[in-house]
C-alpha atoms as a PDB file:
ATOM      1  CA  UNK A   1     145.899 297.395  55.845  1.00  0.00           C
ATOM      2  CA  UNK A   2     147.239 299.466  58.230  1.00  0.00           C
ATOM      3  CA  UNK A   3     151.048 299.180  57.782  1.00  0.00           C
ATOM      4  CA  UNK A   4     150.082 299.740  53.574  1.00  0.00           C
ATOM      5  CA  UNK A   5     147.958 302.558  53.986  1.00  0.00           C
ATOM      6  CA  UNK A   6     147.081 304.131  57.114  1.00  0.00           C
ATOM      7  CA  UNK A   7     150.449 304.138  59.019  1.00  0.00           C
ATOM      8  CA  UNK A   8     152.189 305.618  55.583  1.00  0.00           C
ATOM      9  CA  UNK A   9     149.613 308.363  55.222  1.00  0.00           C
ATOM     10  CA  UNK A  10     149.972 309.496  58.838  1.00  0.00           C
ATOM     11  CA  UNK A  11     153.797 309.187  58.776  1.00  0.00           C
ATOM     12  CA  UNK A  12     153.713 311.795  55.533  1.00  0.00           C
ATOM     13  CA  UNK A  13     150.898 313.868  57.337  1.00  0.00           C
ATOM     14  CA  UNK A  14     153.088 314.388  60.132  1.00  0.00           C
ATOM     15  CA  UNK A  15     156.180 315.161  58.641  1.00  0.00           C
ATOM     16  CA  UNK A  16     154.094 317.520  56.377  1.00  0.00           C
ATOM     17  CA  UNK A  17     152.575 319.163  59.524  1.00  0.00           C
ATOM     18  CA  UNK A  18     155.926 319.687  60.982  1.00  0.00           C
ATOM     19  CA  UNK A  19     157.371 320.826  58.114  1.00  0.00           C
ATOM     20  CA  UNK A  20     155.055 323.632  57.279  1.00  0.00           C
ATOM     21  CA  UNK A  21     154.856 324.805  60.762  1.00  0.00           C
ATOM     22  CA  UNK A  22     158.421 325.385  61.145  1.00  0.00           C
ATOM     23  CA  UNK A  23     158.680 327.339  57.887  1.00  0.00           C
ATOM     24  CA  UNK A  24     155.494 329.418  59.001  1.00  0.00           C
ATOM     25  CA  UNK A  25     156.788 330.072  62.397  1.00  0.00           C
ATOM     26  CA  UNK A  26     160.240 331.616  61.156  1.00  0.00           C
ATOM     27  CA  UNK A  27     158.700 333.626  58.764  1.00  0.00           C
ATOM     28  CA  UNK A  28     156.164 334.564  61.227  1.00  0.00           C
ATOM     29  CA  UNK A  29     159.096 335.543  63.838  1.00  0.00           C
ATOM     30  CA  UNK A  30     160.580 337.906  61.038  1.00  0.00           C
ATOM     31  CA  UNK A  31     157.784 340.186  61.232  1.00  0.00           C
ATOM     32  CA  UNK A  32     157.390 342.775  64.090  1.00  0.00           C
ATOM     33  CA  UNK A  33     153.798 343.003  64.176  1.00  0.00           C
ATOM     34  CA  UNK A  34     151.947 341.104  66.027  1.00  0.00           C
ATOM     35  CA  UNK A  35     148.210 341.077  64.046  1.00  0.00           C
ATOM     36  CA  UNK A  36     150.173 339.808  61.369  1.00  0.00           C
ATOM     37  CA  UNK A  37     152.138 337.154  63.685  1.00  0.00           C
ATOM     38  CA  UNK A  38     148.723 336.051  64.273  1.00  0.00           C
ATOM     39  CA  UNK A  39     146.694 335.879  61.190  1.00  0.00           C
ATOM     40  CA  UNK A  40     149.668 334.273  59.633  1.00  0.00           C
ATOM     41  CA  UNK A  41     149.738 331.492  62.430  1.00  0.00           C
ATOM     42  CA  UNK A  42     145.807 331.670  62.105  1.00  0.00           C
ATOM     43  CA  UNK A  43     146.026 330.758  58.480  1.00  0.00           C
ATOM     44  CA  UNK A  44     148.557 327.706  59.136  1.00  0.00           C
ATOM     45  CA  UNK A  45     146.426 326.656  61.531  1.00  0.00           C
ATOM     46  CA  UNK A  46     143.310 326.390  58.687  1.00  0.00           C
ATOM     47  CA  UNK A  47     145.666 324.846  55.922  1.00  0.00           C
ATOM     48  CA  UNK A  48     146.837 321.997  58.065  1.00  0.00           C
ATOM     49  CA  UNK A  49     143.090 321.376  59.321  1.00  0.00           C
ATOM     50  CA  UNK A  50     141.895 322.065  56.057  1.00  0.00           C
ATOM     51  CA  UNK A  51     144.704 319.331  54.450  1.00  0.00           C
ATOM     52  CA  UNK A  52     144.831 316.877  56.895  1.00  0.00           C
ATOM     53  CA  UNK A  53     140.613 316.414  57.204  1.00  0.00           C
ATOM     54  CA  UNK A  54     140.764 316.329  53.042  1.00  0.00           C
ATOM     55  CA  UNK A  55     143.614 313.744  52.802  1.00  0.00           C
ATOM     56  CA  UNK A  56     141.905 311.624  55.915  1.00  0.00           C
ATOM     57  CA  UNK A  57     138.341 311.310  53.591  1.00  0.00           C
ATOM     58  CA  UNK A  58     140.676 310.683  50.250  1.00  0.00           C
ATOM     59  CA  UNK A  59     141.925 307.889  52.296  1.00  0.00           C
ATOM     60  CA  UNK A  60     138.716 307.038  53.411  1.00  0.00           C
ATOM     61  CA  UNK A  61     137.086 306.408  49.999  1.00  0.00           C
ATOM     62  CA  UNK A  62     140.304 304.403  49.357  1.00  0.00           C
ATOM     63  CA  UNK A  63     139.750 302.138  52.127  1.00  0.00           C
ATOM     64  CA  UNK A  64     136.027 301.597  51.810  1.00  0.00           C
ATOM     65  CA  UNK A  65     136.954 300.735  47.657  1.00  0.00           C
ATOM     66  CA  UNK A  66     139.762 297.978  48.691  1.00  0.00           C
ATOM     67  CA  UNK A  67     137.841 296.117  51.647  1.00  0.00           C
ATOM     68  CA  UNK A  68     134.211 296.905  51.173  1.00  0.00           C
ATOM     69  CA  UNK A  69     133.416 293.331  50.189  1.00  0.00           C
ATOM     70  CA  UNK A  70     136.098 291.210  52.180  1.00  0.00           C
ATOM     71  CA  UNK A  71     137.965 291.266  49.153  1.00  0.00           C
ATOM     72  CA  UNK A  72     141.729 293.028  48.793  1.00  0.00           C
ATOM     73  CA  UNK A  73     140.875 295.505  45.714  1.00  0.00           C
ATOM     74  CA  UNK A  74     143.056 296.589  43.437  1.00  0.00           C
ATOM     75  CA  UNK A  75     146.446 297.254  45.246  1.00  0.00           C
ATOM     76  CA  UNK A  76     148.949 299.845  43.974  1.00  0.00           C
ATOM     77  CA  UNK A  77     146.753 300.733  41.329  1.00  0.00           C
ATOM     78  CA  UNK A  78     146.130 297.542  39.441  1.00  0.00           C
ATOM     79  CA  UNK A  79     142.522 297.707  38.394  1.00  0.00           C
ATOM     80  CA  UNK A  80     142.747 293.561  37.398  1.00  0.00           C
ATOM     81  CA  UNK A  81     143.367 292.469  40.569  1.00  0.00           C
ATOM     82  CA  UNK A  82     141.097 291.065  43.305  1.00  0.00           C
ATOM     83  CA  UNK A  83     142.308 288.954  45.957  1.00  0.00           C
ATOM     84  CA  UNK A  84     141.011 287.717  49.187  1.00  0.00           C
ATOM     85  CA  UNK A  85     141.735 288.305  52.774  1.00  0.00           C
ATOM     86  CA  UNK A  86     143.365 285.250  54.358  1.00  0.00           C
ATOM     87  CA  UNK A  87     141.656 283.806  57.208  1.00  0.00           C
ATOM     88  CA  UNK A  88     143.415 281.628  59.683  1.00  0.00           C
ATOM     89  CA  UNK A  89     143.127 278.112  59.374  1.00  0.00           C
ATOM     90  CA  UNK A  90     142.141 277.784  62.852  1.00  0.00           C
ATOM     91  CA  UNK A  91     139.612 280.515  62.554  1.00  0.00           C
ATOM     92  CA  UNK A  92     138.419 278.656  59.476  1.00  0.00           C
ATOM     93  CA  UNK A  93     138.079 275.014  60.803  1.00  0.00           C
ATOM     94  CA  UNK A  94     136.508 276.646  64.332  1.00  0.00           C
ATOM     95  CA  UNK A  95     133.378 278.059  62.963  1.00  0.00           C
ATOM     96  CA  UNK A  96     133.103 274.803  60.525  1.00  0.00           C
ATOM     97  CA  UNK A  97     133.986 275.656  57.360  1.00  0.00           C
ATOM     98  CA  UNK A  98     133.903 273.644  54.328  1.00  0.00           C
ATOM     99  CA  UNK A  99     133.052 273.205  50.784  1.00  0.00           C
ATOM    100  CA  UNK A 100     129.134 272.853  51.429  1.00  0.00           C
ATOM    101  CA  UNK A 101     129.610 276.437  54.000  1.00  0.00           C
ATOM    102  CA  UNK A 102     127.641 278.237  51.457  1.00  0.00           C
ATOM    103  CA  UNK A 103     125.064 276.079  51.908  1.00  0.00           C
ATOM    104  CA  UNK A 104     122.614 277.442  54.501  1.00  0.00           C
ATOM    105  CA  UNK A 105     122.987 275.510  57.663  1.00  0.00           C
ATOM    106  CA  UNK A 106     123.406 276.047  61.575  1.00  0.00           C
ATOM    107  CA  UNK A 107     126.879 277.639  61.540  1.00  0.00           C
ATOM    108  CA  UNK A 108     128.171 278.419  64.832  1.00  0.00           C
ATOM    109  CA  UNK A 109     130.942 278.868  67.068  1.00  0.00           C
ATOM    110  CA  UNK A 110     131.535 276.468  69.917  1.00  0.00           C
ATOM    111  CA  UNK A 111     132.800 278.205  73.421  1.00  0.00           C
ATOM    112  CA  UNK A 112     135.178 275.143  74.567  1.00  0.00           C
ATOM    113  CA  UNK A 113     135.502 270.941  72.627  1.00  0.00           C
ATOM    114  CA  UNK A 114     135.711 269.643  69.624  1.00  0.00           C
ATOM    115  CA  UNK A 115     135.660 271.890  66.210  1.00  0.00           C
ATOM    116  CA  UNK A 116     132.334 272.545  64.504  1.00  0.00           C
ATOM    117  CA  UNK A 117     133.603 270.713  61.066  1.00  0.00           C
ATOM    118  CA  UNK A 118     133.667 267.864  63.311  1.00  0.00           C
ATOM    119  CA  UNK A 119     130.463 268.076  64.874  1.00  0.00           C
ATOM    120  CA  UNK A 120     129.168 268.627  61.617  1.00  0.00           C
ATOM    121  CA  UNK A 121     130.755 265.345  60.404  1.00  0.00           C
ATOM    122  CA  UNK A 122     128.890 263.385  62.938  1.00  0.00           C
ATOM    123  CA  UNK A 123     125.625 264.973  62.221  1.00  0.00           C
ATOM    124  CA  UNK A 124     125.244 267.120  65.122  1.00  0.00           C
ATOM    125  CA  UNK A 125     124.326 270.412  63.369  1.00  0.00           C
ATOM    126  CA  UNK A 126     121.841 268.931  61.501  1.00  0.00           C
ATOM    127  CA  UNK A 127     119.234 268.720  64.478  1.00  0.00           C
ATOM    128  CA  UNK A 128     116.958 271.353  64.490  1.00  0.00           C
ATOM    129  CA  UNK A 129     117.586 273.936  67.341  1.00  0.00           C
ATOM    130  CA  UNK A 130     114.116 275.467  67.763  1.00  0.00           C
ATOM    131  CA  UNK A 131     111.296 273.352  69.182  1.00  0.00           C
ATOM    132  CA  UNK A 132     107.966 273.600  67.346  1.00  0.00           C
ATOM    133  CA  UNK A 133     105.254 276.294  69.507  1.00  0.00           C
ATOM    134  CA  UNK A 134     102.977 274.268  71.748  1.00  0.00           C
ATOM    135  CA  UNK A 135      99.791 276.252  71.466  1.00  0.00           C
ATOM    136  CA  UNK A 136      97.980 277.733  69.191  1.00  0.00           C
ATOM    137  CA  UNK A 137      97.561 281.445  67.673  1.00  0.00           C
ATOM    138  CA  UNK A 138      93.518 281.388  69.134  1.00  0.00           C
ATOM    139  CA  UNK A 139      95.132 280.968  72.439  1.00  0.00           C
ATOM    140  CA  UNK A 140      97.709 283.711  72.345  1.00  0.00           C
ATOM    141  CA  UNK A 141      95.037 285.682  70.777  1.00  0.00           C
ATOM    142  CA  UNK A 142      92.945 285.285  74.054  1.00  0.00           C
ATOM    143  CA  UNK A 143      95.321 286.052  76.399  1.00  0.00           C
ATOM    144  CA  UNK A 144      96.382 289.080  74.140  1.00  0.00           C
ATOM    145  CA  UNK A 145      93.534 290.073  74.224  1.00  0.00           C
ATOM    146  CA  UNK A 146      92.633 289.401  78.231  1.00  0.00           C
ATOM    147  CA  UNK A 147      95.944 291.415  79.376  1.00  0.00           C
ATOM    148  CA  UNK A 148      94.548 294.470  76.858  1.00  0.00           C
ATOM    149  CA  UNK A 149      91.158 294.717  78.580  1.00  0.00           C
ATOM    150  CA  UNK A 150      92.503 294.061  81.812  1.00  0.00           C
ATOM    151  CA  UNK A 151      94.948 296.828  81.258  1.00  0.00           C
ATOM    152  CA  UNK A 152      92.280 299.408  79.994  1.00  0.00           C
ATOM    153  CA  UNK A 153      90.645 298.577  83.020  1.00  0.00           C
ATOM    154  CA  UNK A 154      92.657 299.875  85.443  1.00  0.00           C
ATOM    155  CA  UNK A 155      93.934 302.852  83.393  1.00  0.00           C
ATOM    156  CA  UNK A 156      90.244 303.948  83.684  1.00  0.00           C
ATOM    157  CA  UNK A 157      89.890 303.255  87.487  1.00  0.00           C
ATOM    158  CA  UNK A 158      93.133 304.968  88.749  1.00  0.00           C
ATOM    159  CA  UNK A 159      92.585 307.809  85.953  1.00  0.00           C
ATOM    160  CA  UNK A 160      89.342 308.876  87.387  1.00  0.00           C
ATOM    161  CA  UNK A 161      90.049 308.364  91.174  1.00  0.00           C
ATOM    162  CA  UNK A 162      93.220 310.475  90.375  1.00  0.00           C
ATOM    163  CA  UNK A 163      90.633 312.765  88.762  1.00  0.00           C
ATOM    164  CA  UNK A 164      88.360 313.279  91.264  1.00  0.00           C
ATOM    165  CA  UNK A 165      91.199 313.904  94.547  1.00  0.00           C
ATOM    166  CA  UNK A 166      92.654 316.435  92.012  1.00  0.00           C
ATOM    167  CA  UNK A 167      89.297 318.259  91.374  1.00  0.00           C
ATOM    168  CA  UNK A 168      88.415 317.633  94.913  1.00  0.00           C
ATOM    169  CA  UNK A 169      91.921 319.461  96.406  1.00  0.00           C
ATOM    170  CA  UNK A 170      91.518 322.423  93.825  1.00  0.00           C
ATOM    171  CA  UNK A 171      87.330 323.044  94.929  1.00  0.00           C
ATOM    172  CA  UNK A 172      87.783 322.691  98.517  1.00  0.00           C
ATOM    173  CA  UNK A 173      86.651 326.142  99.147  1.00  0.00           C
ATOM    174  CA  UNK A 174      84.922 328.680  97.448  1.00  0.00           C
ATOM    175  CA  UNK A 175      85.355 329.454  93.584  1.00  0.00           C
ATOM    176  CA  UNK A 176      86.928 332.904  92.966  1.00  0.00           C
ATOM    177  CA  UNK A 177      84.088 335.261  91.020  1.00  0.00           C
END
C-alpha cells in the first residue's frame, strides 16, 4: 500500500512544495518592498497548506475505498477488480485456519508449541473454556443487595458525624445579629 500510494503521493507533494517555493521566493526577491515580500510569501505559505491538507484527504478517501474490507479494491482504476490481501502461510496455519474457520469456534493464538490447526485436529479446541457459574442468581442477589445496605449505612453515619463537627466548629461562639 504504501510503496503504490502513499510513498508516490508524498514524493510528488514534495517536489511540488519545492518547486513552487523556489519560483515564489525569486519572484518575491525581485520586488523591493517588503509588505509585498511578505504577503506574497504569506500566500505560498496558504496554497501549499491549503494543497497538501486537500490532496492528503483525496488520498484518504482512496485508501479507506481500496482496503476498507480486507479486500485490494479496484487498483489503477479498474472498477472489476477485487482481490484479496495475502496473508502469510505461517500467519495462516498459527491462528488455525482452515476450510471450517468460518465456522464459529474457539480461534486463538498459541504463545509458544504446536500450531492451533493441529490442536484443533486432535480435538483440543473443542472443550469448552468457561466453567458453568456455581451459584445461583438468588444468591448474588443477596449479597448485592447486603453490600448496598451496608454501604448506605455508613454513608449515613460518617455524613452526619461529619455534619455535626462542621456545624459544631462554625457555632462555637456567638451568632453574628
Amino acid at each position: 500500500m504504501s510503496q503504490e500510494m502513499v510513498y508516490p503521493k508524498r514524493d510528488e507533494l514534495q517536489r511540488w512544495v519545492l518547486a513552487e517555493a523556489q519560483r515564489v521566493e525569486d519572484e518575491a526577491a525581485k520586488l523591493t518592498d517588503p509588505e509585498e515580500q511578505t504577503r506574497m510569501l504569506n500566500s505560498l505559505q496558504l496554497r501549499v497548506q491549503r494543497r497538501v491538507t486537500e490532496e492528503w484527504w483525496k488520498l484518504a478517501d482512496e485508501l479507506i475505498v481500496r482496503y476498507n474490507d480486507g479486500y485490494y479494491n479496484f487498483p489503477d482504476g479498474r472498477m472489476d477488480f477485487q482481490g484479496g490481501l495475502p496473508q502469510p502461510d505461517w500467519y495462516m496455519r498459527m491462528i488455525g485456519f482452515t476450510d471450517d474457520f468460518y465456522r464459529p469456534a474457539d480461534h486463538y493464538v498459541r504463545p509458544a508449541g504446536k500450531d492451533a490447526y493441529e490442536e484443533a485436529k486432535a480435538g483440543a479446541l473443542l472443550s469448552p473454556l468457561v466453567a458453568s457459574p456455581s451459584h445461583s442468581f438468588w444468591i448474588s442477589l443477596a449479597v448485592t443487595l447486603a453490600a448496598c445496605i451496608v454501604t448506605f449505612w455508613l454513608g449515613t453515619f460518617f455524613g452526619k458525624r461529619h455534619a455535626y463537627r462542621s456545624y459544631s466548629k462554625i457555632n462555637d461562639g456567638y451568632s453574628a445579629l
